[in-house]
Protein backbone atom coordinates (compact mmCIF):
# COMPACT_ATOMS: atom_id res chain seq x y z
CA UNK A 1 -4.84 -10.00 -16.06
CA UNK A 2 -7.08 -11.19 -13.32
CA UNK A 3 -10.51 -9.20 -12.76
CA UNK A 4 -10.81 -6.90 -10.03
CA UNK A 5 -13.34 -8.23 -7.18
CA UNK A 6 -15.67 -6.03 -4.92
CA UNK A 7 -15.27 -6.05 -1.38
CA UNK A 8 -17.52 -4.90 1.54
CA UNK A 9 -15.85 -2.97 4.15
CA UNK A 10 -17.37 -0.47 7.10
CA UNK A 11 -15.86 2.23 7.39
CA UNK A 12 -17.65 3.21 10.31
CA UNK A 13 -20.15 5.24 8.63
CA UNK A 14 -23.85 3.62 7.89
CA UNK A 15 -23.25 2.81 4.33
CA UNK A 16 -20.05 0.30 3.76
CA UNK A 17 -17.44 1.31 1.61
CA UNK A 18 -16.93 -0.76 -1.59
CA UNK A 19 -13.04 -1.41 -2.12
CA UNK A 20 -11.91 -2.84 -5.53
CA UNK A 21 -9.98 -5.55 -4.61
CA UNK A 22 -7.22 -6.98 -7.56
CA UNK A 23 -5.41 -10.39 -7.01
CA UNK A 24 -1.12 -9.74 -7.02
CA UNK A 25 -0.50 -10.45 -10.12
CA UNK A 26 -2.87 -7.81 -11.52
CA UNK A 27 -1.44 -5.35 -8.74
CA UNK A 28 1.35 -6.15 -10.42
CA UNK A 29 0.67 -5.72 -13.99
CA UNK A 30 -0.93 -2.04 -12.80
CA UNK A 31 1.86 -0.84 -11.15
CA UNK A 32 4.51 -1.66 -13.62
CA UNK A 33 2.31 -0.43 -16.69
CA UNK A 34 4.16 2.67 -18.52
CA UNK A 35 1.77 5.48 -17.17
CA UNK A 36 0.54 2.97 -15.00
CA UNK A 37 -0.67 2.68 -10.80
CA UNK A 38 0.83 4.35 -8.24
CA UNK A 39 1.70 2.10 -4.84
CA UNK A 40 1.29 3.46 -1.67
CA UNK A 41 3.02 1.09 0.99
CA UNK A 42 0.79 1.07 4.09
CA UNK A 43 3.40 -1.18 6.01
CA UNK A 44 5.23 -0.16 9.31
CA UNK A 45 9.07 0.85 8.93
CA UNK A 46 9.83 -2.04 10.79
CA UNK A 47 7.72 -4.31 8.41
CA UNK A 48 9.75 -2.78 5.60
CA UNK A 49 12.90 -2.70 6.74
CA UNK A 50 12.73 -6.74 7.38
CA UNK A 51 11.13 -7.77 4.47
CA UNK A 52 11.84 -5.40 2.05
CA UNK A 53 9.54 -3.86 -0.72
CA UNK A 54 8.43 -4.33 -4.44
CA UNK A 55 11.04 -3.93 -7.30
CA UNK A 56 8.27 -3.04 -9.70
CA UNK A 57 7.01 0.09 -7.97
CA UNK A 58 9.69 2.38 -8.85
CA UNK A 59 7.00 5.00 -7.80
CA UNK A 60 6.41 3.48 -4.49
CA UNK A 61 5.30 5.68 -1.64
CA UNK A 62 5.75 4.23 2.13
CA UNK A 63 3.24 5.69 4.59
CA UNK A 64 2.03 3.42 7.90
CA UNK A 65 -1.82 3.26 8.47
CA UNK A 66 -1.45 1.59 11.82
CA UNK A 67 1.21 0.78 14.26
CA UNK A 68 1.67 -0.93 17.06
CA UNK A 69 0.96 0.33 20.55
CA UNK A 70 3.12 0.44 24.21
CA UNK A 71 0.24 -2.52 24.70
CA UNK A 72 0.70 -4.78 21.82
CA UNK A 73 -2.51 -3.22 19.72
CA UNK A 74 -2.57 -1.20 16.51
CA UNK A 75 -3.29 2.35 16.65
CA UNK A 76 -4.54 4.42 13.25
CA UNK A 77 -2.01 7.05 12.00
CA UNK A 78 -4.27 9.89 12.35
CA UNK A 79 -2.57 11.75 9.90
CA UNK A 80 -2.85 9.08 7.46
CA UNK A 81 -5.32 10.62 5.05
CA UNK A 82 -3.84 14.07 5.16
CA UNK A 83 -0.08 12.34 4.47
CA UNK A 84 -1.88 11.02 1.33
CA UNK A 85 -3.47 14.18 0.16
CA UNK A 86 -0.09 15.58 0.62
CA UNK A 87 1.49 13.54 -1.95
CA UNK A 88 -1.69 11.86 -4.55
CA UNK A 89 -4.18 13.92 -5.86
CA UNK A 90 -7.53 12.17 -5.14
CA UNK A 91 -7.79 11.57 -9.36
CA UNK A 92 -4.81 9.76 -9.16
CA UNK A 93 -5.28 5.77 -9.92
CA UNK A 94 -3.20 4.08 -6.42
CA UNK A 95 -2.90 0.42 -5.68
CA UNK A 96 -2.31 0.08 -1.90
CA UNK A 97 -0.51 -2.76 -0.08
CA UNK A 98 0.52 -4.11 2.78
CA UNK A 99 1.56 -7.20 4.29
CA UNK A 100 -1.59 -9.34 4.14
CA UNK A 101 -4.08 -7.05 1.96
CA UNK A 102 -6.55 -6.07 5.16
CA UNK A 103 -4.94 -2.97 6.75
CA UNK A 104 -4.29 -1.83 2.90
CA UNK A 105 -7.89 -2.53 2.27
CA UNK A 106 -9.10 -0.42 5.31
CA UNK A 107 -6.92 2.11 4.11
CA UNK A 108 -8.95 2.16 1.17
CA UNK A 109 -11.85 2.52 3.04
CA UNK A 110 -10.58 5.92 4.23
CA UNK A 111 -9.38 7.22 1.18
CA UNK A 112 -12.70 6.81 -0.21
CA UNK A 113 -14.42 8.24 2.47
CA UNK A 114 -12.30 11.41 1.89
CA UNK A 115 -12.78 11.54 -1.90
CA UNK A 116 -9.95 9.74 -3.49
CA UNK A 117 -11.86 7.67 -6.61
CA UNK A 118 -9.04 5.33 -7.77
CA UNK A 119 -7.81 3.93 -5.13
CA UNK A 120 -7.09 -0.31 -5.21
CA UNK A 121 -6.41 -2.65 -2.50
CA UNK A 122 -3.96 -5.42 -3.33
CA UNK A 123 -5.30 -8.80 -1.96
CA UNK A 124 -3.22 -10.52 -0.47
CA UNK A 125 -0.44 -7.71 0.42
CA UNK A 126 3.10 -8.29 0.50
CA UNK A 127 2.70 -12.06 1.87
CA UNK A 128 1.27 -12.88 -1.82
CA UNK A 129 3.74 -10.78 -3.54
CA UNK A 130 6.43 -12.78 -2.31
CA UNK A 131 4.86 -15.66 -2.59
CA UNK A 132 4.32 -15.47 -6.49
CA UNK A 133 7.84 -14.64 -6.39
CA UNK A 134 7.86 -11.49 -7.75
CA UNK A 135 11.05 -9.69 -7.25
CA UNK A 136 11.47 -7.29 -3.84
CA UNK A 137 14.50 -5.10 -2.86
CA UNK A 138 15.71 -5.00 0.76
CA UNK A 139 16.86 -1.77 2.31
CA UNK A 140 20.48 -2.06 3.25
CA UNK A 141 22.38 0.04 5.85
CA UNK A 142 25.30 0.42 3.97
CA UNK A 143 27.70 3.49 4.27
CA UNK A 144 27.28 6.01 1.42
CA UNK A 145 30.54 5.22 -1.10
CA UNK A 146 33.41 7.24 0.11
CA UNK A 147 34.33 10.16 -2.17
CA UNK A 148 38.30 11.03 -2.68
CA UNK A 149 39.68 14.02 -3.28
């Protein structure tokens, strides 16, 4: 497994945040460990529902950091960090991802600042992901199976 590398984010604040950032492959490994990683999904729906998501993150959570705007910009979920706290304790060991690595690595930068301590930004997102190859499953919109009597 690839070492983790330190990145230097601001978070706004006047000390920058240090994300751990791991390479896909070791996202990878994390995630599909027995006992392993959590993922938390920082995608939009639409993001998901075109490209799909990881096969290996049977405990995959899907919340969106930013979305697009009326005017074509992204706007922060301003719930984000209370969403999280909702469903990860701030022990808990989380590999976040999206579809390039920077939004998920910003979202890092905010868990941090409110306490989470394991939290680990997967460079390289979903682009890398697929582009290792690594299987993904695509949301379908299928009818539920019909049930006779």
């Amino acid at each position: 497994m690839a070492p983790p590398h330190q990145t230097e984010s601001c978070s706004g604040s006047s000390a920058p945040a240090t994300v751990t950032t791991v390479d896909v492959t070791a996202a990878r490994d994390l995630i599909a460990a027995a006992g392993g990683h959590r993922y938390l999904d920082v995608r939009t729906e639409e993001e998901l529902s075109k490209l799909g998501h990881l096969v290996e993150a049977g405990n995959q959570i899907s919340l969106t950091h930013d979305h697009m705007s009326m005017t074509g910009g992204r706007v922060k979920n301003a719930q984000f960090v209370e969403q999280v706290a909702s469903l990860f304790t701030k022990e808990e060991h989380v590999v976040v991802g999206c579809q390039s690595g920077k939004r998920s690595e910003q979202a890092c930068v905010d868990l941090q600042a409110a306490g989470f301590k394991n939290v680990k930004n997967m460079g390289g997102g979903y682009l890398a992901w697929l582009h290792h190859g690594f299987p993904v499953h695509h949301r379908t919109n299928r009818p539920p199976p019909r049930q006779d009597a």
